[in-house]
Each structure stands twice: as structure tokens, then as C-alpha cells.
PDB file of N, CA and C in Angstrom:
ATOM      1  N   UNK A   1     218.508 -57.912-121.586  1.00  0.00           N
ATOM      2  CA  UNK A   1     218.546 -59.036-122.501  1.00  0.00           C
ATOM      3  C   UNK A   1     219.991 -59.483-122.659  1.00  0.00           C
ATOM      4  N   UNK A   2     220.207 -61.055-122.787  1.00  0.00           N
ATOM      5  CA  UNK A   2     221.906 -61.314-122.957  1.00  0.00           C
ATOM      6  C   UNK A   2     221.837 -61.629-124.187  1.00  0.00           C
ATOM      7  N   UNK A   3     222.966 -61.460-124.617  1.00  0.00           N
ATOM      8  CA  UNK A   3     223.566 -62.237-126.247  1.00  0.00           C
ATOM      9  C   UNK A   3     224.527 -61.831-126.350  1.00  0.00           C
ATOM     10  N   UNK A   4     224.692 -63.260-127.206  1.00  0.00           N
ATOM     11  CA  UNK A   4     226.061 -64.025-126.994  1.00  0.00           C
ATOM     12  C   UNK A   4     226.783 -63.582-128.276  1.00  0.00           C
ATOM     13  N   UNK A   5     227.964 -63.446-128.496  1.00  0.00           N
ATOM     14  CA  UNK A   5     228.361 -63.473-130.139  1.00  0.00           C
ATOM     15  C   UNK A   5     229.627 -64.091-130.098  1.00  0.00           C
ATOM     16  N   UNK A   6     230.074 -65.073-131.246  1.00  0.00           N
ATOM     17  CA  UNK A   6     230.686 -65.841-131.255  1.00  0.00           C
ATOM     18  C   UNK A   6     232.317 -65.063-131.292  1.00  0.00           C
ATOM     19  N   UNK A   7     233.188 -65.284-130.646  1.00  0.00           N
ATOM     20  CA  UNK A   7     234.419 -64.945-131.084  1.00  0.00           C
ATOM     21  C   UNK A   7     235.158 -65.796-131.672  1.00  0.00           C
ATOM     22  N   UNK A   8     235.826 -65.846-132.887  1.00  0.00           N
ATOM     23  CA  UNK A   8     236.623 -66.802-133.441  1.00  0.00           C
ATOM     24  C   UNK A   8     237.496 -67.494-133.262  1.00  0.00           C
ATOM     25  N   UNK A   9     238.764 -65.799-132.943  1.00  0.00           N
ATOM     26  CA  UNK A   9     239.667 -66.358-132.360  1.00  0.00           C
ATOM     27  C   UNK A   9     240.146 -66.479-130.593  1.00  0.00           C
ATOM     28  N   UNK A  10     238.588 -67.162-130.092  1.00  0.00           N
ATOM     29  CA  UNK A  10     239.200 -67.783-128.734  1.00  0.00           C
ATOM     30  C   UNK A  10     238.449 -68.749-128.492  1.00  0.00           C
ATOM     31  N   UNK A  11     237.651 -68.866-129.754  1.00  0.00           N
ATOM     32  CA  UNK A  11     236.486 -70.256-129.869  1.00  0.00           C
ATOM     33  C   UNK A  11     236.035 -70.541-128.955  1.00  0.00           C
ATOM     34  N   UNK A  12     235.075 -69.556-128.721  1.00  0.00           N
ATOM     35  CA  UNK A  12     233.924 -69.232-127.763  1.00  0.00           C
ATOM     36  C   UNK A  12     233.136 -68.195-127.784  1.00  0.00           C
ATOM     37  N   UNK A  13     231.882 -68.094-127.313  1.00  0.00           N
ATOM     38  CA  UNK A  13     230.797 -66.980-127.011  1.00  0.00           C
ATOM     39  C   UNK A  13     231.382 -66.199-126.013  1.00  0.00           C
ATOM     40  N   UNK A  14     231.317 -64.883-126.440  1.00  0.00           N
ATOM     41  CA  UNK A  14     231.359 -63.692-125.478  1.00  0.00           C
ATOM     42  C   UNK A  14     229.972 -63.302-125.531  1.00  0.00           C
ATOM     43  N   UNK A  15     229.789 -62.885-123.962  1.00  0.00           N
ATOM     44  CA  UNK A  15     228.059 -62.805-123.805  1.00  0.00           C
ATOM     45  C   UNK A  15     228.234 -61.020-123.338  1.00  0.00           C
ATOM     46  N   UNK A  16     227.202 -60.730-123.617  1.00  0.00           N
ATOM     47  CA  UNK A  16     226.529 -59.083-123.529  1.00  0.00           C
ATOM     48  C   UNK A  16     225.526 -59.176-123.065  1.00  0.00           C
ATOM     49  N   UNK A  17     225.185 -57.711-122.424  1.00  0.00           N
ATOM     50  CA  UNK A  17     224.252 -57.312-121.551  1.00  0.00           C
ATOM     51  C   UNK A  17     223.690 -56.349-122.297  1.00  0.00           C
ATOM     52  N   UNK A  18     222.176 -55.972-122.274  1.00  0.00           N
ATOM     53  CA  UNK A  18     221.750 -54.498-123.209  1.00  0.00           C
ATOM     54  C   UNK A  18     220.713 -54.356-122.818  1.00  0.00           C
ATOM     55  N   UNK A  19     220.334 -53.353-122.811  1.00  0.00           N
ATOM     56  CA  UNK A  19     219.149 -52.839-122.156  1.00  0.00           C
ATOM     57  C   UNK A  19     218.003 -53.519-124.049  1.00  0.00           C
ATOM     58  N   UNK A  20     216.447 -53.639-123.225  1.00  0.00           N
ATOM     59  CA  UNK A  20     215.868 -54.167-124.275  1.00  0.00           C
ATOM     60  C   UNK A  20     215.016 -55.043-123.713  1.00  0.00           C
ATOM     61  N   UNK A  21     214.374 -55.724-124.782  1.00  0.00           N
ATOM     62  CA  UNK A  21     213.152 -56.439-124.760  1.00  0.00           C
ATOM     63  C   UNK A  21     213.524 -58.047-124.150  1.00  0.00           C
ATOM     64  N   UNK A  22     212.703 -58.518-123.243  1.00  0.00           N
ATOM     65  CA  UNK A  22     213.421 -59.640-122.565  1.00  0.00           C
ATOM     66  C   UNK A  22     212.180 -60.682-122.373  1.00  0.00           C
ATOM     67  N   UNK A  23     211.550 -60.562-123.421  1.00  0.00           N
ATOM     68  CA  UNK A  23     210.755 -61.868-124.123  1.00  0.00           C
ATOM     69  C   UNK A  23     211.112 -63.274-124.219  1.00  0.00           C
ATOM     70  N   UNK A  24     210.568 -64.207-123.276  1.00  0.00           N
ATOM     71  CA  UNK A  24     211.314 -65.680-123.761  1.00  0.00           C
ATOM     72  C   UNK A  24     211.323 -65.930-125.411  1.00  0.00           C
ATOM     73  N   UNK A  25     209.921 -65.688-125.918  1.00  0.00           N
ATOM     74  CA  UNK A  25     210.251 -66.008-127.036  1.00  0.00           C
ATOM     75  C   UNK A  25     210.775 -65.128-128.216  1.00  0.00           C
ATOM     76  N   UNK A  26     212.000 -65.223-128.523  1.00  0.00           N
ATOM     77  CA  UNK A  26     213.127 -64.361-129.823  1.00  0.00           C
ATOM     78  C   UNK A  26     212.235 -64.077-130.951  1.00  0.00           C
ATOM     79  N   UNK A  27     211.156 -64.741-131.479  1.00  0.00           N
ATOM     80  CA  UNK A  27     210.625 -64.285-132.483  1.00  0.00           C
ATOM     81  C   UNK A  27     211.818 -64.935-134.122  1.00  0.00           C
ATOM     82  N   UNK A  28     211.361 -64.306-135.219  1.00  0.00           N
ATOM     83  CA  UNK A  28     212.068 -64.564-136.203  1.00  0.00           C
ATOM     84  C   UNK A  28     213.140 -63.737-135.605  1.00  0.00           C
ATOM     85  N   UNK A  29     214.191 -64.368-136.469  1.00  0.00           N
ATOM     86  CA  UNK A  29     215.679 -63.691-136.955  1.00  0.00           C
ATOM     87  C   UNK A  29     215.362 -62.241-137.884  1.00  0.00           C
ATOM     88  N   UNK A  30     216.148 -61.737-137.974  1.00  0.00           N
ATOM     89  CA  UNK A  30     216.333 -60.770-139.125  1.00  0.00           C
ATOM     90  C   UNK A  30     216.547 -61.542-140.427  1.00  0.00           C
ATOM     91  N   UNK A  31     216.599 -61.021-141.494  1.00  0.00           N
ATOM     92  CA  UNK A  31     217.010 -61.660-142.268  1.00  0.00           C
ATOM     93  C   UNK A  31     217.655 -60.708-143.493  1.00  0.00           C
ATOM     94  N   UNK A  32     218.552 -61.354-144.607  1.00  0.00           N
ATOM     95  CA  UNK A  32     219.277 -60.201-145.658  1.00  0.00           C
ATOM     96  C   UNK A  32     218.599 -60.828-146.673  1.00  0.00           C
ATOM     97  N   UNK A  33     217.769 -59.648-147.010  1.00  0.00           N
ATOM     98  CA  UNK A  33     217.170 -59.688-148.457  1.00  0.00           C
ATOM     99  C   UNK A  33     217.844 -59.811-149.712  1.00  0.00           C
ATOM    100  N   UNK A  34     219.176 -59.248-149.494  1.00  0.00           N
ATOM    101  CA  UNK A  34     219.583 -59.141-151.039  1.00  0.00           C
ATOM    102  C   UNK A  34     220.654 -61.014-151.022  1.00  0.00           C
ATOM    103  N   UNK A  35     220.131 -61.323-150.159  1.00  0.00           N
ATOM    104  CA  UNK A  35     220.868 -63.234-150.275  1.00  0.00           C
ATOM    105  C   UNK A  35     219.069 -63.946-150.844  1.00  0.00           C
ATOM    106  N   UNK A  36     219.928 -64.647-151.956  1.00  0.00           N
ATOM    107  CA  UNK A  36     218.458 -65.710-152.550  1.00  0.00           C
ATOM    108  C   UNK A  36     218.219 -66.869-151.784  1.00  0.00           C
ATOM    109  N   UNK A  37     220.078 -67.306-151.366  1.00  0.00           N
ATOM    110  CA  UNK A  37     220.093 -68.667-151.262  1.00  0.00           C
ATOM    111  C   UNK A  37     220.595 -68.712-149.909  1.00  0.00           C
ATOM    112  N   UNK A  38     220.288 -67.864-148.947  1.00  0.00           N
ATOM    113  CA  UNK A  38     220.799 -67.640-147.702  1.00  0.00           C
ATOM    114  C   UNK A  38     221.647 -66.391-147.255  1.00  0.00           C
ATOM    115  N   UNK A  39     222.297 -66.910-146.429  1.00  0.00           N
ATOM    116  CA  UNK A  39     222.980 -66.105-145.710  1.00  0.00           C
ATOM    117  C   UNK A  39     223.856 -66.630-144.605  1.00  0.00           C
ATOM    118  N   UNK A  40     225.164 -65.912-144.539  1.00  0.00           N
ATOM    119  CA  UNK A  40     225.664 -66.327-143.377  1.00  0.00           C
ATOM    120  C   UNK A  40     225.238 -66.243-141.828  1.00  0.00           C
ATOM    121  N   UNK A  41     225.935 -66.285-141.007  1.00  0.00           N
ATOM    122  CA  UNK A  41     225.691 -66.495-139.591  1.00  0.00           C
ATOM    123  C   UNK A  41     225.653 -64.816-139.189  1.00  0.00           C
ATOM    124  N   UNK A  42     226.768 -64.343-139.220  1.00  0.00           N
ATOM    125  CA  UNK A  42     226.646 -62.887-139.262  1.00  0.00           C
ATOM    126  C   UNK A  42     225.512 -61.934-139.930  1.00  0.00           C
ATOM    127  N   UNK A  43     225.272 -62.315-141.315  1.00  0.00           N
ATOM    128  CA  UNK A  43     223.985 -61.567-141.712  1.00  0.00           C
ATOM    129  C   UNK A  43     222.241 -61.846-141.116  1.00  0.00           C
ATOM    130  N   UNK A  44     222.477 -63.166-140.813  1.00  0.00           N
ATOM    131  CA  UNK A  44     220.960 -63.676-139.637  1.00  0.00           C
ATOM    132  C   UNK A  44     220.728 -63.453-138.561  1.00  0.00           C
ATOM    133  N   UNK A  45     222.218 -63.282-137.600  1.00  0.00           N
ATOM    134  CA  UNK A  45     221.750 -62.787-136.156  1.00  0.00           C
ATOM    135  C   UNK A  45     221.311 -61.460-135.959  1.00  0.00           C
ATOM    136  N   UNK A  46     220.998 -61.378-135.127  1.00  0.00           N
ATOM    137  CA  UNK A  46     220.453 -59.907-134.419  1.00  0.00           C
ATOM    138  C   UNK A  46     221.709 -58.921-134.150  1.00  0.00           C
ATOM    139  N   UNK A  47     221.628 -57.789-134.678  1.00  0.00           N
ATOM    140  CA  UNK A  47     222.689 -56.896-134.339  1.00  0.00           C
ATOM    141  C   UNK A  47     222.697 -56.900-132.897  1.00  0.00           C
ATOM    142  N   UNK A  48     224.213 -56.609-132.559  1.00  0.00           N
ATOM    143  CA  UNK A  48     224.442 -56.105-131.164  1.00  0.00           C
ATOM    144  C   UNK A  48     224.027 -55.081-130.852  1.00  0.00           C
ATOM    145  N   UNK A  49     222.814 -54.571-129.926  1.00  0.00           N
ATOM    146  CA  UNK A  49     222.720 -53.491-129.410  1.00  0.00           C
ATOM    147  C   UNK A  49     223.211 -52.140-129.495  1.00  0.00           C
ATOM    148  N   UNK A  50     223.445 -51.306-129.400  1.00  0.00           N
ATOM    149  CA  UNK A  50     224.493 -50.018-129.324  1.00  0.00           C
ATOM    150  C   UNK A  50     224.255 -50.235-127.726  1.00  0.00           C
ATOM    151  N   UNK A  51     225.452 -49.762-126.800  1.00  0.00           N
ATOM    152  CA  UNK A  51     225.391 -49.569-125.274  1.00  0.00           C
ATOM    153  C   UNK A  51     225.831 -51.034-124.548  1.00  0.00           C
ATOM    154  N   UNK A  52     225.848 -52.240-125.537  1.00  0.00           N
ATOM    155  CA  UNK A  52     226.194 -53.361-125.092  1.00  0.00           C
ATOM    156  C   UNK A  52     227.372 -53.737-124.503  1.00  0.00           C
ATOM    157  N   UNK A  53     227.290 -54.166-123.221  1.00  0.00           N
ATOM    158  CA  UNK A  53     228.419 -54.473-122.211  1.00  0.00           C
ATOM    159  C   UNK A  53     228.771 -55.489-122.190  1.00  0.00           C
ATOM    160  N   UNK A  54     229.893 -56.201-122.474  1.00  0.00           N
ATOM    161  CA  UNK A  54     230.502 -57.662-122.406  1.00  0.00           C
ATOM    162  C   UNK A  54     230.283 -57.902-120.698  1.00  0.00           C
ATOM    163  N   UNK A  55     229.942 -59.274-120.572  1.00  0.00           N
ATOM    164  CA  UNK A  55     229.624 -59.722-118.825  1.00  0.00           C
ATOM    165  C   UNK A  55     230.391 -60.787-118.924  1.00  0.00           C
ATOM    166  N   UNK A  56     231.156 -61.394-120.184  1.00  0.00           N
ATOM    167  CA  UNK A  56     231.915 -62.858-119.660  1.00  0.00           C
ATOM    168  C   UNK A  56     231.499 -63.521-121.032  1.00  0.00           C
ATOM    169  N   UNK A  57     232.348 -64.723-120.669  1.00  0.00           N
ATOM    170  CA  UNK A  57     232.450 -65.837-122.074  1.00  0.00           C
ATOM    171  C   UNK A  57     232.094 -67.304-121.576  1.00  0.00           C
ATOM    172  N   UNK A  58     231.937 -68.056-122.686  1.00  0.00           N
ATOM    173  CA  UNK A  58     231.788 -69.343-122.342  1.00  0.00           C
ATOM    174  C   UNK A  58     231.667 -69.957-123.541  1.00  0.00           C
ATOM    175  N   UNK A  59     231.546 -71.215-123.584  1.00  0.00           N
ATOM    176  CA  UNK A  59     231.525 -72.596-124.719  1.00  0.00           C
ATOM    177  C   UNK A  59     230.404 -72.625-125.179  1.00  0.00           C
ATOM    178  N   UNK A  60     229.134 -72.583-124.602  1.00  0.00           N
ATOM    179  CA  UNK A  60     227.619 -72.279-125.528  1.00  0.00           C
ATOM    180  C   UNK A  60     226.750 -71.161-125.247  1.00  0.00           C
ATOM    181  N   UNK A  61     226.633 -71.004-126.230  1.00  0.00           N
ATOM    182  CA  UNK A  61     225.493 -69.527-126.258  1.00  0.00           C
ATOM    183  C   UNK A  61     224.486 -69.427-125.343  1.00  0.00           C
ATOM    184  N   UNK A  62     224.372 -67.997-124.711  1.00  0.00           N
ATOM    185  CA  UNK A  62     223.194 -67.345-123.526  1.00  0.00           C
ATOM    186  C   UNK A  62     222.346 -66.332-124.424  1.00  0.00           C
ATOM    187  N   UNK A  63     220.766 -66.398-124.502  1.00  0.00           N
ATOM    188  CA  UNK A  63     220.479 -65.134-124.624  1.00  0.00           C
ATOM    189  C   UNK A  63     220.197 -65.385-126.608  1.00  0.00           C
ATOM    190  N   UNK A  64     220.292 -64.601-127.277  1.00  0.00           N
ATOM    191  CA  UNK A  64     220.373 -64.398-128.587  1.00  0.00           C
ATOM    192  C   UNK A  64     221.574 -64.260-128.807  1.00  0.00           C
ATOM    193  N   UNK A  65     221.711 -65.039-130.313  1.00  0.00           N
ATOM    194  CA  UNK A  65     222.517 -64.832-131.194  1.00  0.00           C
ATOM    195  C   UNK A  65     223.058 -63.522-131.817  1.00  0.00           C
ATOM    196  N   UNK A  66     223.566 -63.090-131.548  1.00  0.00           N
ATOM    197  CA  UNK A  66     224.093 -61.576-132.113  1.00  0.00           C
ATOM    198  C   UNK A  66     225.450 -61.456-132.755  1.00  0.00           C
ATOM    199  N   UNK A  67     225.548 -60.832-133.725  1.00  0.00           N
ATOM    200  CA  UNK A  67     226.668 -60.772-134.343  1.00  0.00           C
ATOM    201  C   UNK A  67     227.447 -58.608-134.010  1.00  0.00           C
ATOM    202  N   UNK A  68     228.463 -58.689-134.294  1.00  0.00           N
ATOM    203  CA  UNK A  68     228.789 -57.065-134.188  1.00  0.00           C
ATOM    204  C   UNK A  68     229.029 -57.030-135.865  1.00  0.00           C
ATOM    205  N   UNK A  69     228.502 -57.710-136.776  1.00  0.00           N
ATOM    206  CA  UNK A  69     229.187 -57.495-138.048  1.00  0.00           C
ATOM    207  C   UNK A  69     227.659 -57.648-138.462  1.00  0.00           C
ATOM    208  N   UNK A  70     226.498 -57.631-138.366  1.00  0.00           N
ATOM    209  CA  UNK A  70     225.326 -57.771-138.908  1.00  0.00           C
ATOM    210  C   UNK A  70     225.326 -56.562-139.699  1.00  0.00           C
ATOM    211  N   UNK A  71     224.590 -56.621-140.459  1.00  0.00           N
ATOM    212  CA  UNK A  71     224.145 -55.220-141.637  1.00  0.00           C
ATOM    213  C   UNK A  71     225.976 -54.728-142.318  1.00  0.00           C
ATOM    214  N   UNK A  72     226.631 -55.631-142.064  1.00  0.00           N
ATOM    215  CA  UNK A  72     228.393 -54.471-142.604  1.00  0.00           C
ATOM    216  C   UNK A  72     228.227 -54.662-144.200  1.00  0.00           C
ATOM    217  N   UNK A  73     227.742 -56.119-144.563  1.00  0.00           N
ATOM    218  CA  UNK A  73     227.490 -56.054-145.743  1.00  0.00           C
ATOM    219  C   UNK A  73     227.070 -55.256-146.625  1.00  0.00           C
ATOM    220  N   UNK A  74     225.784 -54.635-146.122  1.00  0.00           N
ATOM    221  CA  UNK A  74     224.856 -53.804-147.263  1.00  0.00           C
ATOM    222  C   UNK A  74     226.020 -52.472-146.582  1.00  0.00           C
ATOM    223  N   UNK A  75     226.693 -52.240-146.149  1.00  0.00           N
ATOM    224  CA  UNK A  75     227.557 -50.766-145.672  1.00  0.00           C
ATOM    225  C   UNK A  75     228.898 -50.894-146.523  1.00  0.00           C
ATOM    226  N   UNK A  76     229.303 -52.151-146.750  1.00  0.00           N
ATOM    227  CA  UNK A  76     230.345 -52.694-147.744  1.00  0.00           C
ATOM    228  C   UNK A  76     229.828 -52.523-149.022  1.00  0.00           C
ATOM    229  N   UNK A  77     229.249 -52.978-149.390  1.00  0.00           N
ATOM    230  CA  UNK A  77     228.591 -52.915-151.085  1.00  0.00           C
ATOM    231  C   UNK A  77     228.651 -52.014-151.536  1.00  0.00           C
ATOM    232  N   UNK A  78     227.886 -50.675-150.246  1.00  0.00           N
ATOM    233  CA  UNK A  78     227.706 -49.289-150.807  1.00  0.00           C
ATOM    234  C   UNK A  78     228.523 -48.772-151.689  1.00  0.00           C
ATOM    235  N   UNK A  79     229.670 -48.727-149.970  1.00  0.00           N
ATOM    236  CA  UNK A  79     231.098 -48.416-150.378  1.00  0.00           C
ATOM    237  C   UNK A  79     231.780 -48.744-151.581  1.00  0.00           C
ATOM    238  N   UNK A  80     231.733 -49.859-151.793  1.00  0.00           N
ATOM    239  CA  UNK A  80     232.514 -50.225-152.912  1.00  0.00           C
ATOM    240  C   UNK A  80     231.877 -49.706-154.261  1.00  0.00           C
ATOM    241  N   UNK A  81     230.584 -49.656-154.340  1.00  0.00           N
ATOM    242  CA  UNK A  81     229.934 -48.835-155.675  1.00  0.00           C
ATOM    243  C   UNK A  81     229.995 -47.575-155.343  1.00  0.00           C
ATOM    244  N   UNK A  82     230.029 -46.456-154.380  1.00  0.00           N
ATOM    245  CA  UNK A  82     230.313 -45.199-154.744  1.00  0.00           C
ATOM    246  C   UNK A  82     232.095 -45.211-155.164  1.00  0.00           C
ATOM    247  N   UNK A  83     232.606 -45.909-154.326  1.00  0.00           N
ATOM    248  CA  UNK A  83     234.624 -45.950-154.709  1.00  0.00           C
ATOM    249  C   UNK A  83     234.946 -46.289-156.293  1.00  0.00           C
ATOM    250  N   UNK A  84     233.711 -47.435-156.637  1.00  0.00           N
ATOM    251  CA  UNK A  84     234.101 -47.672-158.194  1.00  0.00           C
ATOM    252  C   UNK A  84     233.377 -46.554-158.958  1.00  0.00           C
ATOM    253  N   UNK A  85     231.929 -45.826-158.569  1.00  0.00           N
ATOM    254  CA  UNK A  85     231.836 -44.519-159.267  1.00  0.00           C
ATOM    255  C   UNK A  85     233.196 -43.378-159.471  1.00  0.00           C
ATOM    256  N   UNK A  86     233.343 -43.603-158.392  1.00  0.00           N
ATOM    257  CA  UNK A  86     234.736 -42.305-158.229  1.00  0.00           C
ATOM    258  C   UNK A  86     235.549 -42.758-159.390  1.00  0.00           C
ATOM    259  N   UNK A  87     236.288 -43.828-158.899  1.00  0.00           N
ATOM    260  CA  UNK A  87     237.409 -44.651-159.637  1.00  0.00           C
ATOM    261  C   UNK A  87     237.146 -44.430-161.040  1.00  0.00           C
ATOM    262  N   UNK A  88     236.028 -44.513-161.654  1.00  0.00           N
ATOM    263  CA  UNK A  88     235.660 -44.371-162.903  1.00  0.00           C
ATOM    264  C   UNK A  88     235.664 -43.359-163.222  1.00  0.00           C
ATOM    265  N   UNK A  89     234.804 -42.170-162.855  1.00  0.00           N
ATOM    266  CA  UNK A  89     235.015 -40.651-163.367  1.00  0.00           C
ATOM    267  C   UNK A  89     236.520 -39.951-162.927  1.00  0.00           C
ATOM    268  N   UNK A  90     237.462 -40.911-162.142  1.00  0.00           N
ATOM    269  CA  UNK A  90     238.780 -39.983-162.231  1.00  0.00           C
ATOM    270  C   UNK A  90     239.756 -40.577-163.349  1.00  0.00           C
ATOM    271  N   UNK A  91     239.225 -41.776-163.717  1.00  0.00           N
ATOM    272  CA  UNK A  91     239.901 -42.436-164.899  1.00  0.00           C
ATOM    273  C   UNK A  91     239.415 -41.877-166.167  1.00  0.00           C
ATOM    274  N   UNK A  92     238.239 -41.590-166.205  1.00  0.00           N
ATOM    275  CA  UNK A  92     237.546 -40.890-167.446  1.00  0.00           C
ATOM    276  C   UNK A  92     238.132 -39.874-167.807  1.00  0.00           C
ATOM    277  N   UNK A  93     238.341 -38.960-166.407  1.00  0.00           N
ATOM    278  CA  UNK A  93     239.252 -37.741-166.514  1.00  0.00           C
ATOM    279  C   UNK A  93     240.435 -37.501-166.982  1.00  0.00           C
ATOM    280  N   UNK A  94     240.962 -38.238-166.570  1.00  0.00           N
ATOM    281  CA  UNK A  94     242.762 -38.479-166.642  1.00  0.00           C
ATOM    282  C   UNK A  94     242.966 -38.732-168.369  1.00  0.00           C
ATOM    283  N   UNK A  95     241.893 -39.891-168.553  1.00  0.00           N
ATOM    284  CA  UNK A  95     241.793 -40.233-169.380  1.00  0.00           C
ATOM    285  C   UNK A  95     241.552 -39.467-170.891  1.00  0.00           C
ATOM    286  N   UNK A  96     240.520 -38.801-170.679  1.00  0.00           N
ATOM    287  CA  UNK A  96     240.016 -37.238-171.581  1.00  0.00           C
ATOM    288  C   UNK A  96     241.552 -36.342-171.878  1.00  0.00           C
TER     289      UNK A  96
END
């Protein structure tokens, strides 16, 4: 299966190779539940594969939309609420 994911800074698709399902039709997107009113581009595409091989770039997308930053969000959030748990019980401490 190919997909493409956008690189920013060379404003263009870098395309990947991955072993996988090679269905013309993509089906729905994924989607992020914890967005009411959407979501960005990164949280809708299809994660990149694990094992995915860059094959080349170009100006429009091959294949699916894939992002390498899909799901970082809900892995960010976590983070930041166990760091502010911490943060809090070592301030409590200090604090006591």
C-alpha cells in the first residue's frame, strides 16, 4: 500500500511503501473522538504503518493520506496530566 504524508518543510508529499491492505477503496478515515468540532489533518489521516519505507516525493498525494504524528495527541495529553499530577504532589510536599 503507498501513502503519502505531507512534509512541511519541503512543501511536498513524501510517499511510503508498507506492507498491508491494498483495497481501491480507503474506506472511512480514522477519526479523534475527543475533537467535537473536528480535527486537524494529522489527527484524521491514517497512521503511518510501523516498517514504512520512504520510495520518493512529489507535489500531489499517492496512496492514503497518512500522517507520522496521528494519535501524538491523546500520548501528549496523557503526559501532560500525569507531569501536572507529579508537579502537584511535589509542590504539596515542599509545600507541607
Amino acid at each position: 500500500m503507498k501513502y503519502s504524508v505531507w512534509n512541511n518543510a519541503a512543501r511536498r508529499y513524501d510517499y511510503y511503501t508498507a506492507k498491508g491492505n491494498n483495497e481501491i477503496h480507503a474506506g472511512a478515515p480514522p477519526r479523534a473522538s475527543s475533537f467535537a468540532l473536528g480535527s486537524t489533518p494529522e489527527q484524521a489521516a491514517w497512521p503511518l504503518p510501523a516498517g514504512a519505507v520512504k520510495v520518493g516525493s512529489g507535489d500531489v498525494p499517492e496512496g492514503r493520506i497518512a500522517s507520522t504524528e496521528a494519535g501524538s495527541i491523546k500520548i501528549d495529553l496523557t503526559k501532560s496530566i500525569v507531569y501536572g499530577i507529579i508537579g502537584y504532589v511535589i509542590w504539596k510536599a515542599i509545600k507541607s
